[in-house]
N, C-alpha and C. Protein backbone atom coordinates (compact mmCIF):
# COMPACT_ATOMS: atom_id res chain seq x y z
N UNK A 1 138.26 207.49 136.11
CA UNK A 1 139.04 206.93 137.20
C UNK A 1 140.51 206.96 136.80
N UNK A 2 141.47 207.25 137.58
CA UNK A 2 142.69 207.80 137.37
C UNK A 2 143.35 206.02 137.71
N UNK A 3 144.46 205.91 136.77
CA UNK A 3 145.28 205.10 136.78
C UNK A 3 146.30 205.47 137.37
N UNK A 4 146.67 204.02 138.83
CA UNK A 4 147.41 204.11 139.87
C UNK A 4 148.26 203.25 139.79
N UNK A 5 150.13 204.03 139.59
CA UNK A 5 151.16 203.20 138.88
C UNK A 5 152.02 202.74 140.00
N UNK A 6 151.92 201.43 140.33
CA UNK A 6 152.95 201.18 141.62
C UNK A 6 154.16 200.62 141.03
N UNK A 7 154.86 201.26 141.59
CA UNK A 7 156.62 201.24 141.52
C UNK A 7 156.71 199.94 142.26
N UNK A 8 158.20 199.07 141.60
CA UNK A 8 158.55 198.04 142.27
C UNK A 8 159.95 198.14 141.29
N UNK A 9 160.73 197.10 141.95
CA UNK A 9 161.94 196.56 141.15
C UNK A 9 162.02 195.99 140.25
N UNK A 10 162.80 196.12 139.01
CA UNK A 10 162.86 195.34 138.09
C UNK A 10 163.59 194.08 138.77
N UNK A 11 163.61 192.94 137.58
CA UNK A 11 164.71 191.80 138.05
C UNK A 11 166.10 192.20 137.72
N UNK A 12 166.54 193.14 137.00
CA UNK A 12 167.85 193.15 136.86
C UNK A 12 168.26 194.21 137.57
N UNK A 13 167.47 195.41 138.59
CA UNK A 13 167.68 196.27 139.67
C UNK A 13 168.06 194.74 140.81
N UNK A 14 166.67 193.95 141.10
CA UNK A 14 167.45 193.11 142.37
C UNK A 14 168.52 192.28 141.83
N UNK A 15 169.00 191.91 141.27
CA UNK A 15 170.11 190.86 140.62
C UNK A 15 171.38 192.08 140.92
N UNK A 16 171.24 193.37 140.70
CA UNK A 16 171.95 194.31 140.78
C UNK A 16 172.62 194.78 142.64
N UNK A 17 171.24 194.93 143.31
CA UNK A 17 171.17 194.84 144.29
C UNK A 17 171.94 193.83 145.56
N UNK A 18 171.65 192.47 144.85
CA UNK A 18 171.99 191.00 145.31
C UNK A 18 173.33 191.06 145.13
N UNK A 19 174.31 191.43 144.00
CA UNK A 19 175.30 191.33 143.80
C UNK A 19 176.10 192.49 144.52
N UNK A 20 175.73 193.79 144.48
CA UNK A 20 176.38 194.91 145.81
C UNK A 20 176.38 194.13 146.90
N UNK A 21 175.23 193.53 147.53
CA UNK A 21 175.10 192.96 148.95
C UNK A 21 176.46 192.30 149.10
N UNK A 22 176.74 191.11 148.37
CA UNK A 22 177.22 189.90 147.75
C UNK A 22 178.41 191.30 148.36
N UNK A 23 178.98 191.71 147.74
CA UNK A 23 180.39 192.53 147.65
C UNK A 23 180.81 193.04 149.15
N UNK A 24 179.56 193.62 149.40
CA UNK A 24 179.97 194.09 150.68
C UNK A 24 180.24 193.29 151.74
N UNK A 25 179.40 192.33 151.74
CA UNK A 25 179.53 191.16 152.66
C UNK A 25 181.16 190.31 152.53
N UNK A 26 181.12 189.60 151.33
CA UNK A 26 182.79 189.33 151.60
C UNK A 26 184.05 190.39 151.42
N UNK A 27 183.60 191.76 151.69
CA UNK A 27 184.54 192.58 151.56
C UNK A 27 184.98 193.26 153.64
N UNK A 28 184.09 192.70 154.11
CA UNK A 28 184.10 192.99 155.68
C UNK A 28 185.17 192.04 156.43
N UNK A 29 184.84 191.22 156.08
CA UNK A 29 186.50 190.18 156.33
C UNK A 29 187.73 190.95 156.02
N UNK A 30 187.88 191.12 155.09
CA UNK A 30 189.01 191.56 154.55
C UNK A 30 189.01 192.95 155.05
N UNK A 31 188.17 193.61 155.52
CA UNK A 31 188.22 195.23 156.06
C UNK A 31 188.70 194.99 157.57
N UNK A 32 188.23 194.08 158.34
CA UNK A 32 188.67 193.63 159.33
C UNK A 32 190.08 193.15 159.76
N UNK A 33 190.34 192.36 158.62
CA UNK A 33 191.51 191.83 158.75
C UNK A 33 193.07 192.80 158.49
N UNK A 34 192.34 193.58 157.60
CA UNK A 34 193.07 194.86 157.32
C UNK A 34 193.50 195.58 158.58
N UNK A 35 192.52 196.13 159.35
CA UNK A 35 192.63 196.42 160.05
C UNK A 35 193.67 196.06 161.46
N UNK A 36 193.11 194.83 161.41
CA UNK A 36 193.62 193.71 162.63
C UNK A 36 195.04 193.74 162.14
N UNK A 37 195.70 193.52 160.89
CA UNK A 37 196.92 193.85 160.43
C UNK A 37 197.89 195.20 161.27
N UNK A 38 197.02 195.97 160.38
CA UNK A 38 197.65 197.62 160.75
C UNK A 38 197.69 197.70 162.21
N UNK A 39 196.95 197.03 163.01
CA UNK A 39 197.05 197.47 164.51
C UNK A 39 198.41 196.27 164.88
N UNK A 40 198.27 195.39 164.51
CA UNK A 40 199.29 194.61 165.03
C UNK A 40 200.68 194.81 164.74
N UNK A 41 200.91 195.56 163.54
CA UNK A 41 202.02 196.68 162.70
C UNK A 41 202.20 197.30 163.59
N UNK A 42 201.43 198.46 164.05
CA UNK A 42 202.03 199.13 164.96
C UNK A 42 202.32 199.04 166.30
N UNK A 43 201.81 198.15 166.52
CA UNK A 43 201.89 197.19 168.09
C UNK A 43 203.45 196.75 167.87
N UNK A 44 203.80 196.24 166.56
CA UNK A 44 205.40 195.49 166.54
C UNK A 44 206.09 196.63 165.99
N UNK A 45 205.65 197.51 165.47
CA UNK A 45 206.77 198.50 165.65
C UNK A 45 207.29 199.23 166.96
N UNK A 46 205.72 199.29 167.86
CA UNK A 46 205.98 200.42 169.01
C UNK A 46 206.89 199.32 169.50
N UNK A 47 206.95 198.24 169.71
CA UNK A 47 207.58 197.24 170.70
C UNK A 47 209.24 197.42 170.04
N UNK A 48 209.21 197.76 168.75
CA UNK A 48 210.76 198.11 168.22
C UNK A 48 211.16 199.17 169.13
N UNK A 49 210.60 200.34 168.94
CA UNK A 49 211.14 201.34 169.06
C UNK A 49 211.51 201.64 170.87
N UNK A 50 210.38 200.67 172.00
CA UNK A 50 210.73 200.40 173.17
C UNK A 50 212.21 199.43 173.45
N UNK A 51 212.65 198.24 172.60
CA UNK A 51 213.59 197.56 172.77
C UNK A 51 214.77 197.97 172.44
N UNK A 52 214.82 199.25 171.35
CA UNK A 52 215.95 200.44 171.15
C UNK A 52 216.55 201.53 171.77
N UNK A 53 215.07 201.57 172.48
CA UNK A 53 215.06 202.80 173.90
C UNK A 53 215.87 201.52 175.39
N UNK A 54 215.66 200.26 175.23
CA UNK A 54 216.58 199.76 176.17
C UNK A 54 217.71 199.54 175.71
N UNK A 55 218.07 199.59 174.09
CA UNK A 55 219.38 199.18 174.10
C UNK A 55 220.63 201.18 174.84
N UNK A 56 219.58 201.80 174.48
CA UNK A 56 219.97 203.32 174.35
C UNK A 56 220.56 203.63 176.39
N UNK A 57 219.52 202.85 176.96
CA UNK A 57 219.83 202.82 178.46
C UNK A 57 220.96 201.97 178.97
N UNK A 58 220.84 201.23 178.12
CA UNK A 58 221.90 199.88 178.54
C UNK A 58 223.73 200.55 178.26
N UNK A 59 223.21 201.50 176.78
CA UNK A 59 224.76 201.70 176.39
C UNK A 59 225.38 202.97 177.14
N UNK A 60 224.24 203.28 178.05
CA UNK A 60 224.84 205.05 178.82
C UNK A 60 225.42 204.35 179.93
N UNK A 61 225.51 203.20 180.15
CA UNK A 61 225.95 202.75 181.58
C UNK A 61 227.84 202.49 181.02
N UNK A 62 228.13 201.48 181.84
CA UNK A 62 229.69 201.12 181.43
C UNK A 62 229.99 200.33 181.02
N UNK A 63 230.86 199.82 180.42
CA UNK A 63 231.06 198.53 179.72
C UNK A 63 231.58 197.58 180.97
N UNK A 64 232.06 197.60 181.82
CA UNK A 64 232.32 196.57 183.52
C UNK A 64 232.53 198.10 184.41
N UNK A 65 231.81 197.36 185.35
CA UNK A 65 232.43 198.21 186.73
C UNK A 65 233.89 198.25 187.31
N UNK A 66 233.87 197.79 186.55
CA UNK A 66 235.69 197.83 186.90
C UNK A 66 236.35 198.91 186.31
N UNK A 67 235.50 199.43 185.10
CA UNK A 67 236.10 200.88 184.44
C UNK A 67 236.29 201.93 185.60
N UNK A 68 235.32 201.95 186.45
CA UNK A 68 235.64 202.78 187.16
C UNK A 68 236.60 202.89 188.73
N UNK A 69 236.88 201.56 189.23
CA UNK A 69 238.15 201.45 190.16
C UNK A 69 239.35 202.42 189.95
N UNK A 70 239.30 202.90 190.90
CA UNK A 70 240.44 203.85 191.36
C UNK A 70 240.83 204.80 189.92
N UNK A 71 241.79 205.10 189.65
CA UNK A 71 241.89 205.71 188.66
C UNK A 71 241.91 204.89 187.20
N UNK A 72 241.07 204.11 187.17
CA UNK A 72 240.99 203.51 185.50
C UNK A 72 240.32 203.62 184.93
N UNK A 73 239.52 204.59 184.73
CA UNK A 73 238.06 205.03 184.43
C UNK A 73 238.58 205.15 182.64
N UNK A 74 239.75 205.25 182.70
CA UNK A 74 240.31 205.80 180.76
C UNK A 74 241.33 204.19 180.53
N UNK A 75 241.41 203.51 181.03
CA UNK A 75 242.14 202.26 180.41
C UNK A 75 241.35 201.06 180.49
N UNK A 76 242.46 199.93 179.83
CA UNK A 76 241.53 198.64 179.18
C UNK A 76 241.62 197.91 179.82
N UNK A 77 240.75 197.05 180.44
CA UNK A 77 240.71 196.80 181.71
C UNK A 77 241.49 194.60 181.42
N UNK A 78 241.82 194.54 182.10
CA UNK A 78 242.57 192.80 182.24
C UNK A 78 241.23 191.94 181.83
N UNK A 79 241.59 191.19 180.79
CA UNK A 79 240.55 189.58 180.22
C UNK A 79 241.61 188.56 180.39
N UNK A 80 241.28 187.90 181.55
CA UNK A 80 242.03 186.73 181.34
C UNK A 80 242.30 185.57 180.80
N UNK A 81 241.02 185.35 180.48
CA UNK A 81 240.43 184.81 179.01
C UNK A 81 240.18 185.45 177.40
N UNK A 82 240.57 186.48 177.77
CA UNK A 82 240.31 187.00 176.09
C UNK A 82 241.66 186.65 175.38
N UNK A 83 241.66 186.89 174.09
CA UNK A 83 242.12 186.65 172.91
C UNK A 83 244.12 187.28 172.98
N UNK A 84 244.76 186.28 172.93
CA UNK A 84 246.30 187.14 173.20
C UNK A 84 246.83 187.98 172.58
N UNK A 85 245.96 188.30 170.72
CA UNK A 85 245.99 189.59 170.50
C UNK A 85 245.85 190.58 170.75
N UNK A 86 244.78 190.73 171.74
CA UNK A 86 244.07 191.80 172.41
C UNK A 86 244.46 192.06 173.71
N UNK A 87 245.42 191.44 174.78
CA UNK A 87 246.11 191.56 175.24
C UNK A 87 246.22 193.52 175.45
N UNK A 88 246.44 193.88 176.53
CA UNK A 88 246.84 195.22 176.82
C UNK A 88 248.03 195.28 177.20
N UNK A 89 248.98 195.33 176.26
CA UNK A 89 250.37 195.49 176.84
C UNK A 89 251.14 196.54 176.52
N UNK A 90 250.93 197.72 175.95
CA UNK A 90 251.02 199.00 175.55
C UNK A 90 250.56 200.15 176.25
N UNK A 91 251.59 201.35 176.29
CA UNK A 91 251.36 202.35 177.08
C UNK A 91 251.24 203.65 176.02
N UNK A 92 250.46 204.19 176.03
CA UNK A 92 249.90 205.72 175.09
C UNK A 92 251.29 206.67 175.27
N UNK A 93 251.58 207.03 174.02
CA UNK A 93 252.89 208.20 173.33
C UNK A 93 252.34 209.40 174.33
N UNK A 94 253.95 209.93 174.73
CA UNK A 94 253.66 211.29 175.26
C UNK A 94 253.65 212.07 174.46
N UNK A 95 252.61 213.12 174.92
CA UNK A 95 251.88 214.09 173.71
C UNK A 95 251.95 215.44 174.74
N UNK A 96 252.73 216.59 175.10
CA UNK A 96 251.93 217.47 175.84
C UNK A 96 252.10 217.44 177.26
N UNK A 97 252.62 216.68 177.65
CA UNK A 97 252.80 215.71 178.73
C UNK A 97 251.68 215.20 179.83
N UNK A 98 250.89 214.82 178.07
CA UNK A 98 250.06 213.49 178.98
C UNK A 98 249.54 212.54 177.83
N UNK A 99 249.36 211.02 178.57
CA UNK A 99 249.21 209.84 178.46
C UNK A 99 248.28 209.77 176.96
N UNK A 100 248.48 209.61 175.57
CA UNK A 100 247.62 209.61 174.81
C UNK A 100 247.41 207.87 174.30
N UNK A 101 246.16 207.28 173.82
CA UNK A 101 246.30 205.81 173.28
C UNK A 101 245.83 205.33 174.28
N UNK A 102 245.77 203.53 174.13
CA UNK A 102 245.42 202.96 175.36
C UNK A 102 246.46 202.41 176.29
N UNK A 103 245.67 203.36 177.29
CA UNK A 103 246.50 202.30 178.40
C UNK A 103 246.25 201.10 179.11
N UNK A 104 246.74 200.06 180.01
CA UNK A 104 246.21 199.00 180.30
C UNK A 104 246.02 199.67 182.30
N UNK A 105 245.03 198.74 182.29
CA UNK A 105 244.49 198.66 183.91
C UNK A 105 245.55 197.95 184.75
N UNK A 106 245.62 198.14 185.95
CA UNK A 106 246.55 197.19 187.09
C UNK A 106 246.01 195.54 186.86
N UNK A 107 246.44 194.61 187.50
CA UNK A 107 246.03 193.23 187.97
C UNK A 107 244.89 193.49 188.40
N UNK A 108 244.57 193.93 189.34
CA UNK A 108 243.20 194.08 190.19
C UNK A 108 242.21 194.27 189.36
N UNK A 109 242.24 195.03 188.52
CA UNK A 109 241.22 195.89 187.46
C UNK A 109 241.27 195.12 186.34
N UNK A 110 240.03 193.54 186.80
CA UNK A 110 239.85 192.58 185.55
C UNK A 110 238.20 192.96 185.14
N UNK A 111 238.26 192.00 184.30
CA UNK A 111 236.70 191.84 183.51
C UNK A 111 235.82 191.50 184.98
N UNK A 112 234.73 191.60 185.20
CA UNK A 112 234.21 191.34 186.24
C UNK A 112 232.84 190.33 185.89
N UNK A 113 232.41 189.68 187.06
CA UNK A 113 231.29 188.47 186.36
C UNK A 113 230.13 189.04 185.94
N UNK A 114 229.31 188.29 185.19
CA UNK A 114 228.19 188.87 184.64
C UNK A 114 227.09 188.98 185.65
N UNK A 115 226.42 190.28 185.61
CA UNK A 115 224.80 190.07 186.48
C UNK A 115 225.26 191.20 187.38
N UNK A 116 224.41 191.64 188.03
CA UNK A 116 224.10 192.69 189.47
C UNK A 116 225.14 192.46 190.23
N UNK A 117 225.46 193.12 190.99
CA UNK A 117 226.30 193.18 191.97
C UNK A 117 225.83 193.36 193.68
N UNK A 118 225.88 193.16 194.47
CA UNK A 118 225.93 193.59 195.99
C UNK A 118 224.99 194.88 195.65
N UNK A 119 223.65 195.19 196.47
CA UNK A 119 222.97 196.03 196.26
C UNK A 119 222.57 197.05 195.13
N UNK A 120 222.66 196.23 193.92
CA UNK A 120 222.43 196.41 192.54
C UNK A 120 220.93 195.90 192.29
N UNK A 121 219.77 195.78 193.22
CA UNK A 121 218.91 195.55 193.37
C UNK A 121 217.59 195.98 192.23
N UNK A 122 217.64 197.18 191.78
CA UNK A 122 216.80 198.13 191.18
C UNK A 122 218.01 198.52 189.69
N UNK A 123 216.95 198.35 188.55
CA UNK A 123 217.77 198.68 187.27
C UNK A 123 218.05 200.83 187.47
N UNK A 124 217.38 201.12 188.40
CA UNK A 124 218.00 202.40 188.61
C UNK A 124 219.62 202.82 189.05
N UNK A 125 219.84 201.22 189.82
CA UNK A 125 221.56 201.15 190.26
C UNK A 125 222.26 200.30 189.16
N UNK A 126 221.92 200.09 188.41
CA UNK A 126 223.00 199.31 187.47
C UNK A 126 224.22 200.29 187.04
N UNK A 127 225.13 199.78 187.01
CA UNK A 127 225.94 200.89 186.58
C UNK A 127 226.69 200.48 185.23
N UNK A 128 227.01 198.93 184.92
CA UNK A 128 227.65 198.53 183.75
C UNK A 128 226.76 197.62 182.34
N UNK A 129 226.69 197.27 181.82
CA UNK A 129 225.98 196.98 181.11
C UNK A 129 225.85 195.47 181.51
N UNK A 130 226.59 194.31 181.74
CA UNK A 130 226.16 192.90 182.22
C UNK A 130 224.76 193.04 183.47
N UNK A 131 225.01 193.92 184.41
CA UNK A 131 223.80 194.46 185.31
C UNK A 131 222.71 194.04 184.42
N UNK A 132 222.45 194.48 183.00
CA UNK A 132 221.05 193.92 182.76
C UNK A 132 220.71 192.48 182.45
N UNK A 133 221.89 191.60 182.93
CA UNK A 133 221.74 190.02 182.17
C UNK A 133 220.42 189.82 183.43
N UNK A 134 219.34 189.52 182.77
CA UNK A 134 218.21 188.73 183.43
C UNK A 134 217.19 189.08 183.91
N UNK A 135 217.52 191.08 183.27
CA UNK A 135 216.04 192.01 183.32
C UNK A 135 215.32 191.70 182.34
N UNK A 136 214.26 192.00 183.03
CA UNK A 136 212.75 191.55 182.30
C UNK A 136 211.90 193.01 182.69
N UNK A 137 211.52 193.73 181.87
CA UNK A 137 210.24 194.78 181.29
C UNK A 137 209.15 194.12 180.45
N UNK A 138 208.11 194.97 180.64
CA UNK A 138 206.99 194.67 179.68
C UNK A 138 205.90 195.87 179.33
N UNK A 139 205.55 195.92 178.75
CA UNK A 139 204.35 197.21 178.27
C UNK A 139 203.27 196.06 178.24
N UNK A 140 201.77 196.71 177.67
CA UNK A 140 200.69 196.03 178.13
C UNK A 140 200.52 195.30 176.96
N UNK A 141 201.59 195.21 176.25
CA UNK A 141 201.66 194.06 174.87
C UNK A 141 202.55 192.76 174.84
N UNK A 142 204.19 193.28 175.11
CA UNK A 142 204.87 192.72 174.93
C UNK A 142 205.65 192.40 176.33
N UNK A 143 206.75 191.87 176.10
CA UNK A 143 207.54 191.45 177.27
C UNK A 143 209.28 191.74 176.86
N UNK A 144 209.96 192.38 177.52
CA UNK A 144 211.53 192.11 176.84
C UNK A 144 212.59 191.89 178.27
N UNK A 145 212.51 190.74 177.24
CA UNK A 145 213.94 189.70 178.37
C UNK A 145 215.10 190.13 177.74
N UNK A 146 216.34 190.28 178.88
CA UNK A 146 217.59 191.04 178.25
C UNK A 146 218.50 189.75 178.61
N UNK A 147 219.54 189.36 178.06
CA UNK A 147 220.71 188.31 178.39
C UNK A 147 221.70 189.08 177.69
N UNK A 148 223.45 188.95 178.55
CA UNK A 148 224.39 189.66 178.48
C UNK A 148 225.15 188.14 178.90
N UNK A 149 226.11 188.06 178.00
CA UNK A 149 226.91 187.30 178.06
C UNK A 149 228.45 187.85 177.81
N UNK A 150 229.72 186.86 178.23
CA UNK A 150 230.71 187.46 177.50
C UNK A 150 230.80 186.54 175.60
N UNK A 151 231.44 186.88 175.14
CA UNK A 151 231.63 186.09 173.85
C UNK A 151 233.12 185.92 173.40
N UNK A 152 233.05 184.86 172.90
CA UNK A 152 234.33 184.06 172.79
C UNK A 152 235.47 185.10 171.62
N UNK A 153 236.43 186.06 172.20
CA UNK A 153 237.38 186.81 171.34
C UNK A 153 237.75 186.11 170.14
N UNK A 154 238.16 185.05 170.41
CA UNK A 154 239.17 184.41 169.75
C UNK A 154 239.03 184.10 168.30
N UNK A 155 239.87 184.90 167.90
CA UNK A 155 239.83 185.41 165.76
C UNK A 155 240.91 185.30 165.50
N UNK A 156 240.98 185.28 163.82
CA UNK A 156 242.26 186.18 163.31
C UNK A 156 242.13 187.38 162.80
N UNK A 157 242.87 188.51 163.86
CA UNK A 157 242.80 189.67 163.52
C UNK A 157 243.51 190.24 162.91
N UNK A 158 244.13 189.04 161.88
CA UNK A 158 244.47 189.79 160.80
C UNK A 158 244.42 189.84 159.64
N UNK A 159 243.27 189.07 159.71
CA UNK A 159 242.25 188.50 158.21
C UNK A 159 241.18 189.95 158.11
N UNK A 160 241.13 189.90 156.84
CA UNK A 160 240.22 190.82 155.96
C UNK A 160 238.65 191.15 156.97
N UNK A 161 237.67 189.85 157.22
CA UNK A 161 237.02 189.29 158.18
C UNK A 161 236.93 188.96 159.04
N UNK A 162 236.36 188.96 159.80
CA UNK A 162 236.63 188.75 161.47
C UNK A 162 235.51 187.84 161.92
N UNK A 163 235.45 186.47 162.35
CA UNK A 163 234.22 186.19 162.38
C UNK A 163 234.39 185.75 164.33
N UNK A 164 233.19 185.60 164.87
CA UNK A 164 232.83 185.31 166.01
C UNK A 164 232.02 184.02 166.50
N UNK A 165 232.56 183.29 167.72
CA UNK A 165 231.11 181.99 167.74
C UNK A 165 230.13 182.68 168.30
N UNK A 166 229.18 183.10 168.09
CA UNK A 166 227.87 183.68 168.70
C UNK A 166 227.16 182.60 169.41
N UNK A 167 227.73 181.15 169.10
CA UNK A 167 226.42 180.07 169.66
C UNK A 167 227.54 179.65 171.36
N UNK A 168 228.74 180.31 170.81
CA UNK A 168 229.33 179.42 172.27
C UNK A 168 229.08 180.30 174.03
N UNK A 169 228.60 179.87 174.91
CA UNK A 169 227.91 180.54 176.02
C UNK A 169 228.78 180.20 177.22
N UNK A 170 229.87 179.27 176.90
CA UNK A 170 230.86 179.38 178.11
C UNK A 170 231.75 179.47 177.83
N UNK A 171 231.92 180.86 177.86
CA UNK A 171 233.03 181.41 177.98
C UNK A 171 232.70 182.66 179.23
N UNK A 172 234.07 183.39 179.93
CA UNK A 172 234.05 184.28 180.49
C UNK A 172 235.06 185.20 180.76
N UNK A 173 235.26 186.51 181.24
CA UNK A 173 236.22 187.47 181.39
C UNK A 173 237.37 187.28 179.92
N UNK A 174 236.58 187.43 179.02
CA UNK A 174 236.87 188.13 177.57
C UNK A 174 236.98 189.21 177.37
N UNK A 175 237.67 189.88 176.21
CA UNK A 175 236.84 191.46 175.77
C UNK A 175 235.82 191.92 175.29
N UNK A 176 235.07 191.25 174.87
CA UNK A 176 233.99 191.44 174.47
C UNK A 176 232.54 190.18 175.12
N UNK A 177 231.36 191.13 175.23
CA UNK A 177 230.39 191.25 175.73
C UNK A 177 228.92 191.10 175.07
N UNK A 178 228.03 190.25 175.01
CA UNK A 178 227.64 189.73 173.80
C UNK A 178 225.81 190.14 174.50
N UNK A 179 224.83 191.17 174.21
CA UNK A 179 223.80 191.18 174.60
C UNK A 179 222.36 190.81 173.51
N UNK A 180 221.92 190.50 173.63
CA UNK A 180 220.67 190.01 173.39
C UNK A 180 219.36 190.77 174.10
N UNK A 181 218.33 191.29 173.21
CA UNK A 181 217.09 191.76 173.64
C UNK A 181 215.97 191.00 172.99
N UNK A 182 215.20 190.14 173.77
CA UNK A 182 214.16 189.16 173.28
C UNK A 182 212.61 189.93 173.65
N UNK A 183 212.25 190.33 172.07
CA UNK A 183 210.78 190.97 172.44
C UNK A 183 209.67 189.83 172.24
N UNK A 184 208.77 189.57 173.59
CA UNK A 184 207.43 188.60 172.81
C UNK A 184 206.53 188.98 173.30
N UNK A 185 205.04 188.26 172.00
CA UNK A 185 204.15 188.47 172.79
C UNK A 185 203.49 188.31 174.36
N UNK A 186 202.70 189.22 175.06
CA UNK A 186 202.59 189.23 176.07
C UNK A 186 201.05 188.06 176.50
N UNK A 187 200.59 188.15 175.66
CA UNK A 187 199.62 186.46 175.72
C UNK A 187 200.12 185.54 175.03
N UNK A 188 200.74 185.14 174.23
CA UNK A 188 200.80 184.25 173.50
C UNK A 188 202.73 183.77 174.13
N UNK A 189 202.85 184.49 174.70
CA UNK A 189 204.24 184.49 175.07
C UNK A 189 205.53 183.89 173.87
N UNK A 190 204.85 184.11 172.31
CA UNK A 190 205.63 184.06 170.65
C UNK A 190 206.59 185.13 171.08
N UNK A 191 207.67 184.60 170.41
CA UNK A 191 208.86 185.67 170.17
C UNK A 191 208.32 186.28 168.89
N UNK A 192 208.44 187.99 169.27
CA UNK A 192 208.52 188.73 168.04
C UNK A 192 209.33 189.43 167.61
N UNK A 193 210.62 189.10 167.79
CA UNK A 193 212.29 189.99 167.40
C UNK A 193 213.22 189.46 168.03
N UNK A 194 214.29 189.73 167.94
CA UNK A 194 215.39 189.62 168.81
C UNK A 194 216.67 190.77 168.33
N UNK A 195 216.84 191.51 169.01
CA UNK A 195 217.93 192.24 168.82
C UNK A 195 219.57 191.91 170.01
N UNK A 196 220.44 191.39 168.74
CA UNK A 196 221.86 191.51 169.21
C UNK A 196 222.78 192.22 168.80
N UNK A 197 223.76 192.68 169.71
CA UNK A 197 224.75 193.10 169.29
C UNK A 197 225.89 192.75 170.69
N UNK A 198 227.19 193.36 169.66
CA UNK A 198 228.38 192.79 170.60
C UNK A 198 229.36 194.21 171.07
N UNK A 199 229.53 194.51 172.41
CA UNK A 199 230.13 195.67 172.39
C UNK A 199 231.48 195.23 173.60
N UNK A 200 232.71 196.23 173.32
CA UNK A 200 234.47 195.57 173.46
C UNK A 200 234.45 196.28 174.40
N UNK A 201 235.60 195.87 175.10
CA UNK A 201 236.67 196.53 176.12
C UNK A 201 237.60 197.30 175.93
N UNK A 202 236.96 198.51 175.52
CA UNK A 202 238.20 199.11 175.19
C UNK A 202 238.56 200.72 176.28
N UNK A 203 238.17 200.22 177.76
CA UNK A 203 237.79 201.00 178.27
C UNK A 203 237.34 202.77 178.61
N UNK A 204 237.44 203.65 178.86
CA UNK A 204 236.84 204.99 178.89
C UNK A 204 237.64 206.25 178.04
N UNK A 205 237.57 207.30 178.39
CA UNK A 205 237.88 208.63 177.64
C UNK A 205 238.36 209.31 178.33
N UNK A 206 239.84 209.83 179.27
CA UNK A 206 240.09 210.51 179.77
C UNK A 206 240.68 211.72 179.43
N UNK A 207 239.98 213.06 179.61
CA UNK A 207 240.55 214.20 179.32
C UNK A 207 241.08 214.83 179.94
N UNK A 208 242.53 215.51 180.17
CA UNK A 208 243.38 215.92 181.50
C UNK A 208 243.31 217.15 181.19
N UNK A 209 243.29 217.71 182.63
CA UNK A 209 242.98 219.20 182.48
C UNK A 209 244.82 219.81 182.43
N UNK A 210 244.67 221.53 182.44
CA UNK A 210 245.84 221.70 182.30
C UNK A 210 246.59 221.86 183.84
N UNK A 211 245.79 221.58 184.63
CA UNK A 211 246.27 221.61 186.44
C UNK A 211 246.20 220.07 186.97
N UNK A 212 245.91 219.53 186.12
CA UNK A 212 245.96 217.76 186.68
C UNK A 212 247.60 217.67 186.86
C-alpha cells in the first residue's frame, strides 16, 4: 500500500502569510490617500493655471476706458486723487517731429469708476480692466471671484523702497489699480489661492506714421 503525503502549511509559512496580509492591508490607506493627494494636486494646479489664463484676459483689455477717449489712447490719463508726484505735468521732447515720453490727457480724460459700464453686460464687452471687479467663473471644481480696486499711490518715491497700503479699500481715481483673483473650492466653498497684483496709469503706446 502506497504512502499518501498531504501537503499543508507549515506554522512559520502562515505566520509568514499573516504578516504579508497584515502589510497589504494597512498599506491600502495609504495607497488611497496617495492617490486622493495626487488628484487633488492636480485639481489645484489646473485651477492655477485657469486663474493665470484670467489674469492673461484681464491684462489684454485697458488699464481705464478713458485710455481710449478721443485722441488719448497714448497719454496718462488725470487721478485726482493720486499721489502729487505722479501728477502728469510734462510734455514728451521733440524727436523727428513727433511727441516722444509721456504725455498728459485733457481734464475730461480722468480715472474712471470701478465696475462695468452702460451695456458692459457680458465679460465679452469689457474693455478695461476694473470691468472685471465682481466677475465670478467657475470650472466643475473651483470658483474664481475677481475684485479690482483702486490703491492708495501715496509713497516716497524717492526712497530706495516703495511700499503700498494694500489693506486700505477707500480710496479712488488714483494711479494705480489693485486686482485680486480668489480661487475656492467649489463644495466646500475653502479658499484655495489668491492671486494679486497692482498695475499703473501710465497710459498707451502711440506710434505715428510718416503721413500722420
Amino acid at each position: 500500500m502506497k504512502n499518501l503525503k498531504k501537503s499543508s502549511f507549515t506554522l512559520i509559512e502562515l505566520v509568514f502569510a499573516i504578516v504579508i496580509v497584515g502589510i497589504a492591508v494597512t498599506s491600502i490607506p495609504m495607497l488611497l490617500n496617495t492617490i486622493s493627494n495626487n488628484t487633488s494636486t492636480n485639481l489645484k494646479e489646473k485651477s492655477f493655471f485657469n486663474a493665470y489664463a484670467l489674469v492673461a484676459l484681464m491684462q489684454a483689455t485697458l488699464w481705464d476706458e478713458n485710455n481710449t477717449k478721443g485722441d488719448n489712447y497714448y497719454k496718462v490719463l488725470t487721478a485726482d486723487n493720486g499721489d502729487s508726484e505722479l501728477k502728469c505735468i510734462r510734455k514728451g521732447v521733440k524727436e523727428l517731429d513727433n511727441d516722444s515720453g509721456a504725455e498728459c490727457a485733457t481734464d475730461y480724460n480722468k480715472t474712471s469708476k470701478i465696475g462695468p459700464d452702460t451695456g458692459e453686460d457680458d465679460v465679452s464687452k469689457y474693455d478695461d480692466i476694473d470691468d472685471f471687479n465682481g466677475y465670478e467663473t467657475n470650472t466643475s471644481d473651483y470658483i474664481f471671484d475677481v475684485s479690482v480696486r483702486y490703491l492708495d499711490d501715496n509713497a516716497n518715491y524717492s526712497a530706495k523702497n516703495i511700499y503700498f497700503n494694500e489693506d486700505d479699500k477707500n480710496v479712488n481715481g488714483t494711479n494705480m489699480k489693485f486686482i485680486t483673483i480668489t480661487v475656492k473650492d467649489k463644495q466646500t466653498k475653502k479658499m484655495i489661492a489668491k492671486l494679486q497684483y497692482s498695475t499703473s496709469n501710465i497710459g498707451m503706446t502711440k506710434i505715428e506714421s510718416r503721413n500722420e
